[in-house]
N, C-alpha and C. Protein backbone atom coordinates (compact mmCIF):
# COMPACT_ATOMS: atom_id res chain seq x y z
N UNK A 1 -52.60 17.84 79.78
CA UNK A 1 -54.00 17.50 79.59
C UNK A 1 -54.38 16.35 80.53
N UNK A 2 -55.71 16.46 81.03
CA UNK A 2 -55.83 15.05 81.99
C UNK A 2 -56.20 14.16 80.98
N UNK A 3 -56.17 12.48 81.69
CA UNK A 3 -55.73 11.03 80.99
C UNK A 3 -56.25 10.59 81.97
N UNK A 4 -56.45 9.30 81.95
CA UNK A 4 -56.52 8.17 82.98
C UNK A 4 -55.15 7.58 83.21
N UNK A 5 -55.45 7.62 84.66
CA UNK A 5 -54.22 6.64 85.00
C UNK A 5 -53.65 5.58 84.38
N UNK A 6 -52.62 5.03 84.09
CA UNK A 6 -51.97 3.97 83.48
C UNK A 6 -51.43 2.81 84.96
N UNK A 7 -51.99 2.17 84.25
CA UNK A 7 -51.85 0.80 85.21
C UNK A 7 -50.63 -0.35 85.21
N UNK A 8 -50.96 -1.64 85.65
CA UNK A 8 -49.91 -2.55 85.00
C UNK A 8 -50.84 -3.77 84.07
N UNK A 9 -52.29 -3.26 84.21
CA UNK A 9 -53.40 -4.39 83.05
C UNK A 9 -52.96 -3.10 81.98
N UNK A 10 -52.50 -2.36 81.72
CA UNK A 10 -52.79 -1.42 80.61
C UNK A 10 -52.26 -2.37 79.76
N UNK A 11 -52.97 -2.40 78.16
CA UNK A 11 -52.42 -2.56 76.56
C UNK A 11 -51.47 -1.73 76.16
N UNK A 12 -50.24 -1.73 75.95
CA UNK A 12 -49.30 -1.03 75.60
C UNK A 12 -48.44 -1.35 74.38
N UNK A 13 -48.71 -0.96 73.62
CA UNK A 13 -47.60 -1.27 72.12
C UNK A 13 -46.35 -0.85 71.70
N UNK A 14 -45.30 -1.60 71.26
CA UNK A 14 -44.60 -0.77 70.25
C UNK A 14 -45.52 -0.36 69.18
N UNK A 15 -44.78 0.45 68.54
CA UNK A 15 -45.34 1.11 66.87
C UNK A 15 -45.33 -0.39 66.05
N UNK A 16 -44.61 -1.20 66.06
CA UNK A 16 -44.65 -2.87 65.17
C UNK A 16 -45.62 -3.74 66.00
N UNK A 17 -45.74 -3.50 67.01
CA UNK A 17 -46.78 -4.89 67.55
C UNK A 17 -46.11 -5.47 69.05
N UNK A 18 -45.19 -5.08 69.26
CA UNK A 18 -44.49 -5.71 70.35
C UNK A 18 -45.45 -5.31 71.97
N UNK A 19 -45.40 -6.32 72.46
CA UNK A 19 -46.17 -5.95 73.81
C UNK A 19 -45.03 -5.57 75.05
N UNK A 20 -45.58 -4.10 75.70
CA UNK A 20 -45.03 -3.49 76.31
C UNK A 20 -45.05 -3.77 77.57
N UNK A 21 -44.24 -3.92 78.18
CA UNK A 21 -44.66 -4.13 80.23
C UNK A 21 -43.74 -3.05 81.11
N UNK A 22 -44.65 -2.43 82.01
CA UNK A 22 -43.63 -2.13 83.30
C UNK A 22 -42.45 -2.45 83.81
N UNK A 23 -41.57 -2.51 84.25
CA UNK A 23 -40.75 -3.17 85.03
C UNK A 23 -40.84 -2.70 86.16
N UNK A 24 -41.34 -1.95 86.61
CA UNK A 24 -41.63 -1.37 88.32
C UNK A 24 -42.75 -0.82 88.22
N UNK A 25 -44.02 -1.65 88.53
CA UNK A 25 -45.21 -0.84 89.08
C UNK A 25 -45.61 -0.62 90.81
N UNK A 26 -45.86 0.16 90.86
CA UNK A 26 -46.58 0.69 92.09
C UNK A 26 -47.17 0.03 93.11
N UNK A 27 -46.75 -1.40 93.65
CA UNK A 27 -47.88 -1.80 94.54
C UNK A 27 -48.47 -1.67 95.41
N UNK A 28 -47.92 -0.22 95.96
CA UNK A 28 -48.90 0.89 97.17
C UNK A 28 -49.86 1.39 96.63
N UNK A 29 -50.31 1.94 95.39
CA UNK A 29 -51.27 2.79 94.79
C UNK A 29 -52.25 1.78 94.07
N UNK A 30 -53.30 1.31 93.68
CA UNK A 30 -53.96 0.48 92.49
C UNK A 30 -55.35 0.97 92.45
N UNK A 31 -55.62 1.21 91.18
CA UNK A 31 -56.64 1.08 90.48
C UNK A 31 -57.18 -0.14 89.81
N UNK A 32 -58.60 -0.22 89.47
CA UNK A 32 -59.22 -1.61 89.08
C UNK A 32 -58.59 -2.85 89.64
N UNK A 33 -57.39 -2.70 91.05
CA UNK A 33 -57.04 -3.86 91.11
C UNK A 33 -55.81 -4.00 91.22
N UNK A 34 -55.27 -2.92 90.44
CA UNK A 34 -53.57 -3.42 89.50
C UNK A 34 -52.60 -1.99 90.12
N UNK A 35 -51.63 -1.98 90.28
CA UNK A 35 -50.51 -1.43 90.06
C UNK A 35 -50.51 -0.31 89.30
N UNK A 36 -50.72 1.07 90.18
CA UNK A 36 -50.09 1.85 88.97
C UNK A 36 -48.52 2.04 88.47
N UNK A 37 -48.24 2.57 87.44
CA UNK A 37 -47.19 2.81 86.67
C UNK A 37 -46.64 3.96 86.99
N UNK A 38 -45.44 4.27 87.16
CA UNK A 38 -44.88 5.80 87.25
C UNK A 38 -43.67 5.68 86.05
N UNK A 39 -43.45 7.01 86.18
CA UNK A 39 -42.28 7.20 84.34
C UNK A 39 -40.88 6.93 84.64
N UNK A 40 -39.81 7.14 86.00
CA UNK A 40 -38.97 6.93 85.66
C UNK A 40 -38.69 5.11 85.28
N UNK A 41 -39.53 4.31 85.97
CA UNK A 41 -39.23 3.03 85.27
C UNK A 41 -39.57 2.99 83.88
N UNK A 42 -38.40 2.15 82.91
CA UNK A 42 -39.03 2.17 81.62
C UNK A 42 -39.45 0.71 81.42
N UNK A 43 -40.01 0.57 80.76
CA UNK A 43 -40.92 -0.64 80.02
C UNK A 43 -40.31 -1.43 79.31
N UNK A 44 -40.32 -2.84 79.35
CA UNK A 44 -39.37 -3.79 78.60
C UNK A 44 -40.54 -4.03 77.19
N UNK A 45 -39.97 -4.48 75.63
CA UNK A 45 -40.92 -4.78 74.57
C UNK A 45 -40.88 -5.94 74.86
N UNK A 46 -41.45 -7.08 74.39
CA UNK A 46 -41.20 -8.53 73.87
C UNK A 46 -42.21 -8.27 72.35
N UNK A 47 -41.73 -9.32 71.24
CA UNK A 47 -42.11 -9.23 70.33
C UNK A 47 -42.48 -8.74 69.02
N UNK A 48 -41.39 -7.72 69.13
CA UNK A 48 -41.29 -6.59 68.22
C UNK A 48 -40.65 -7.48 66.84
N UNK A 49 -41.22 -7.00 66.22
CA UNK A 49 -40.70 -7.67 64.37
C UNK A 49 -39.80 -6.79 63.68
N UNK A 50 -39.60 -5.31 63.94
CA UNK A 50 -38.72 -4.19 63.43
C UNK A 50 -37.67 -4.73 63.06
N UNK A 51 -37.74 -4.65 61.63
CA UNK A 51 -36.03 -4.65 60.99
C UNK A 51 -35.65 -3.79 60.01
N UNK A 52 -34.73 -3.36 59.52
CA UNK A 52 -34.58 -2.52 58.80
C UNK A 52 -33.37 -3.47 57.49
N UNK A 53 -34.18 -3.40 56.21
CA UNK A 53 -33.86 -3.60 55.32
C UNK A 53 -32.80 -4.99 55.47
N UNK A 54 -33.45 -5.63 56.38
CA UNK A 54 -33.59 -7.45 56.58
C UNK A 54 -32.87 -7.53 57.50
N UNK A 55 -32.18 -6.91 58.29
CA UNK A 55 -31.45 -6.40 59.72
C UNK A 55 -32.49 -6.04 60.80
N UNK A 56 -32.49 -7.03 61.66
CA UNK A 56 -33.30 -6.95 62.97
C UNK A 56 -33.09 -5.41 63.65
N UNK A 57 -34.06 -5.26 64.15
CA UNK A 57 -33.61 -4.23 65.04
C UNK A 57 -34.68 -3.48 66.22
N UNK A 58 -35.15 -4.68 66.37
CA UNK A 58 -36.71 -5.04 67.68
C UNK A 58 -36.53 -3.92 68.66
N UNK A 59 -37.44 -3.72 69.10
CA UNK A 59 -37.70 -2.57 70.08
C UNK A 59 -37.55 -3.42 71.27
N UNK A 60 -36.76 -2.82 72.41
CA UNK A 60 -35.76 -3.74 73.67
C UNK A 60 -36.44 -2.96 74.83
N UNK A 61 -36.60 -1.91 74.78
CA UNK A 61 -36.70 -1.15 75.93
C UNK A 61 -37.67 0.09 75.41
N UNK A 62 -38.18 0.69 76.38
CA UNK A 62 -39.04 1.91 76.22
C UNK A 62 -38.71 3.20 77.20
N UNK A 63 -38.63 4.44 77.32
CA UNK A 63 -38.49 5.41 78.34
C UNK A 63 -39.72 6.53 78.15
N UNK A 64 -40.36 6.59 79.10
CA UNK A 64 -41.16 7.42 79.04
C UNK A 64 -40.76 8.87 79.06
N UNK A 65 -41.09 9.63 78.32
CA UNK A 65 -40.54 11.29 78.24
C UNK A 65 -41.36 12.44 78.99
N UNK A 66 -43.02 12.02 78.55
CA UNK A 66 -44.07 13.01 79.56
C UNK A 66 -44.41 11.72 80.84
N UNK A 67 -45.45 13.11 81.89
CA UNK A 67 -45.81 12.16 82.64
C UNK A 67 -46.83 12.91 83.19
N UNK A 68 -48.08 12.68 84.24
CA UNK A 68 -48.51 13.85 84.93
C UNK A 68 -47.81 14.89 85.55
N UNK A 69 -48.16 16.18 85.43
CA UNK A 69 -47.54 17.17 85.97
C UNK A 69 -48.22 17.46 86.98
N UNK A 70 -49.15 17.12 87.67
CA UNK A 70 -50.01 17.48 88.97
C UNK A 70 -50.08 15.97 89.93
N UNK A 71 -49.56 14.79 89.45
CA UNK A 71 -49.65 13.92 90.56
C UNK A 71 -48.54 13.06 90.55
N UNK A 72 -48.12 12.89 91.68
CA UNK A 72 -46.82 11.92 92.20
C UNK A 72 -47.23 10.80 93.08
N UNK A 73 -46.44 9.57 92.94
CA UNK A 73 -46.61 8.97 93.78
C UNK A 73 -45.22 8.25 94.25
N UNK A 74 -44.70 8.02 95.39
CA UNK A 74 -43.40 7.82 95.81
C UNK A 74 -42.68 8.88 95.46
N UNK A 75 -42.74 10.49 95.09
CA UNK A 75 -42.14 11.37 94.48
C UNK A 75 -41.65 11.37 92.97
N UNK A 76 -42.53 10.38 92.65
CA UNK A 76 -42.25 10.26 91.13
C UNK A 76 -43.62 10.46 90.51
N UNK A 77 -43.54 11.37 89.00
CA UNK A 77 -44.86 11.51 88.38
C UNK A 77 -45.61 9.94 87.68
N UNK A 78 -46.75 10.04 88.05
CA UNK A 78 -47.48 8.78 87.13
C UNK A 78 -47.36 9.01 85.80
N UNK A 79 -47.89 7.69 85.20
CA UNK A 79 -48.16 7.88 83.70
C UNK A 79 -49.52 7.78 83.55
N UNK A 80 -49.98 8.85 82.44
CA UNK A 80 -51.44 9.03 82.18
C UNK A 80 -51.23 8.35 80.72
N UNK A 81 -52.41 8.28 80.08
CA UNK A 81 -53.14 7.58 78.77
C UNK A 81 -52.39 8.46 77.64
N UNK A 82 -52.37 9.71 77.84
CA UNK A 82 -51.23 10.54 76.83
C UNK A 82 -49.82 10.74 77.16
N UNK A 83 -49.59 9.96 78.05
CA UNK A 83 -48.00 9.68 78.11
C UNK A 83 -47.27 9.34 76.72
N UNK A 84 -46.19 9.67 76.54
CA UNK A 84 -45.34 9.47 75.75
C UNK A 84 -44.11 8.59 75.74
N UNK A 85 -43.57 7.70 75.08
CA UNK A 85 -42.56 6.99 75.60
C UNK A 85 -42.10 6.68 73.82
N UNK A 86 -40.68 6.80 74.19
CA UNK A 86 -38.91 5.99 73.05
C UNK A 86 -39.11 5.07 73.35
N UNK A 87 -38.63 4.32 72.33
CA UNK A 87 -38.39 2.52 72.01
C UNK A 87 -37.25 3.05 71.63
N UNK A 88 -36.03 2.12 72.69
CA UNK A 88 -34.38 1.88 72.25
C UNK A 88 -34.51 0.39 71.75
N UNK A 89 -33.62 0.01 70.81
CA UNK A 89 -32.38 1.13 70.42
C UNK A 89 -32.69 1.90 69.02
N UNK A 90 -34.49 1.68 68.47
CA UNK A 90 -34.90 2.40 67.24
C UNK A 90 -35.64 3.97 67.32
N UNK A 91 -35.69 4.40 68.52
CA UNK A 91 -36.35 5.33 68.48
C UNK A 91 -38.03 6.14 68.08
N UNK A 92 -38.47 4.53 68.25
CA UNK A 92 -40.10 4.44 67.43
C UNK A 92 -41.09 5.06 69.22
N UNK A 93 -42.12 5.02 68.74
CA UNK A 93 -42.82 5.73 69.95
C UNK A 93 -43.43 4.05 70.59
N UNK A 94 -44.10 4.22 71.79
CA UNK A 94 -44.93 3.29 72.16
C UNK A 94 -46.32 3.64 72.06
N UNK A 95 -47.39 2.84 72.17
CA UNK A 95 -49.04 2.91 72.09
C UNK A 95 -49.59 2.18 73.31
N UNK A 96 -50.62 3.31 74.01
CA UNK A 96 -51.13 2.81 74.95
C UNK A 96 -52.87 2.82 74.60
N UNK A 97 -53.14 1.27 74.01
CA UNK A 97 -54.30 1.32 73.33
C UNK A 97 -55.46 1.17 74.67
N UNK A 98 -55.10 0.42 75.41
CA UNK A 98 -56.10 0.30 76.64
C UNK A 98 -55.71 0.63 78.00
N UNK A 99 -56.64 1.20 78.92
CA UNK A 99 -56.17 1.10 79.97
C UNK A 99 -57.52 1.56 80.89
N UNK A 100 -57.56 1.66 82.40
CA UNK A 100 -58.44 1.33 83.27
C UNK A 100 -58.89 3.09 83.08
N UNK A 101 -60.49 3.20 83.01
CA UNK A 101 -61.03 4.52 83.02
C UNK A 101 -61.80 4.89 84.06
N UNK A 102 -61.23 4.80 85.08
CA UNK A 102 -61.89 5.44 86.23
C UNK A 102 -61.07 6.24 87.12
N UNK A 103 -60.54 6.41 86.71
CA UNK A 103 -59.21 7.20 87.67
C UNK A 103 -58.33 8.22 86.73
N UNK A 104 -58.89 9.39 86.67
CA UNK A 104 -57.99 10.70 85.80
C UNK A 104 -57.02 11.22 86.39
N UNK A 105 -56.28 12.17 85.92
CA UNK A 105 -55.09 13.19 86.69
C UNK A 105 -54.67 13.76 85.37
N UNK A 106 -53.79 14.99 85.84
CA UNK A 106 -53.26 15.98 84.95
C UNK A 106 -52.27 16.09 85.19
């Protein structure tokens, strides 16, 4: 389905609250300014509260699973607004509540 591009200003969540970041954005490609994102880099959390039954167990890392299927950049697919991404080492999803709307792909 087309999405808007995902950036490196995008709002990105764990499922608990933790704020999500890139670790390799794009600085050949930008929209509004910023860096786009592509999927094989995954996303570091900070701030995740997840514990399980008083045992920590914070969301560390993220991997994205979908990505656009019609656009590449460096030979790697971008991430659109319905991208999908794992939180290791709990397996919770991530949330991409904001991101730049002027730039679609499929």
């Amino acid at each position: 389905m087309p999405g808007f591009l995902l950036h490196q200003g995008a709002v990105v969540l764990c499922a608990h609250g933790g704020q999500a970041q890139p670790t390799s954005p794009n600085p050949k490609v930008t929209v509004s300014g910023m860096p786009i994102v592509m999927q094989p880099a995954p996303y570091t959390v900070a701030g995740c509260l997840f514990n399980i039954s008083g045992a920590p167990s914070p969301c560390v890392t993220a991997n994205w699973v979908t990505a656009a299927t019609r656009i590449i950049s460096n030979g790697m697919p971008v991430l659109l607004l319905d991208s999908q991404a794992i939180c290791v080492p709990n397996g919770t999803p991530l949330m991409i509540t904001t991101t730049q709307t002027r730039v679609t792909g499929i």
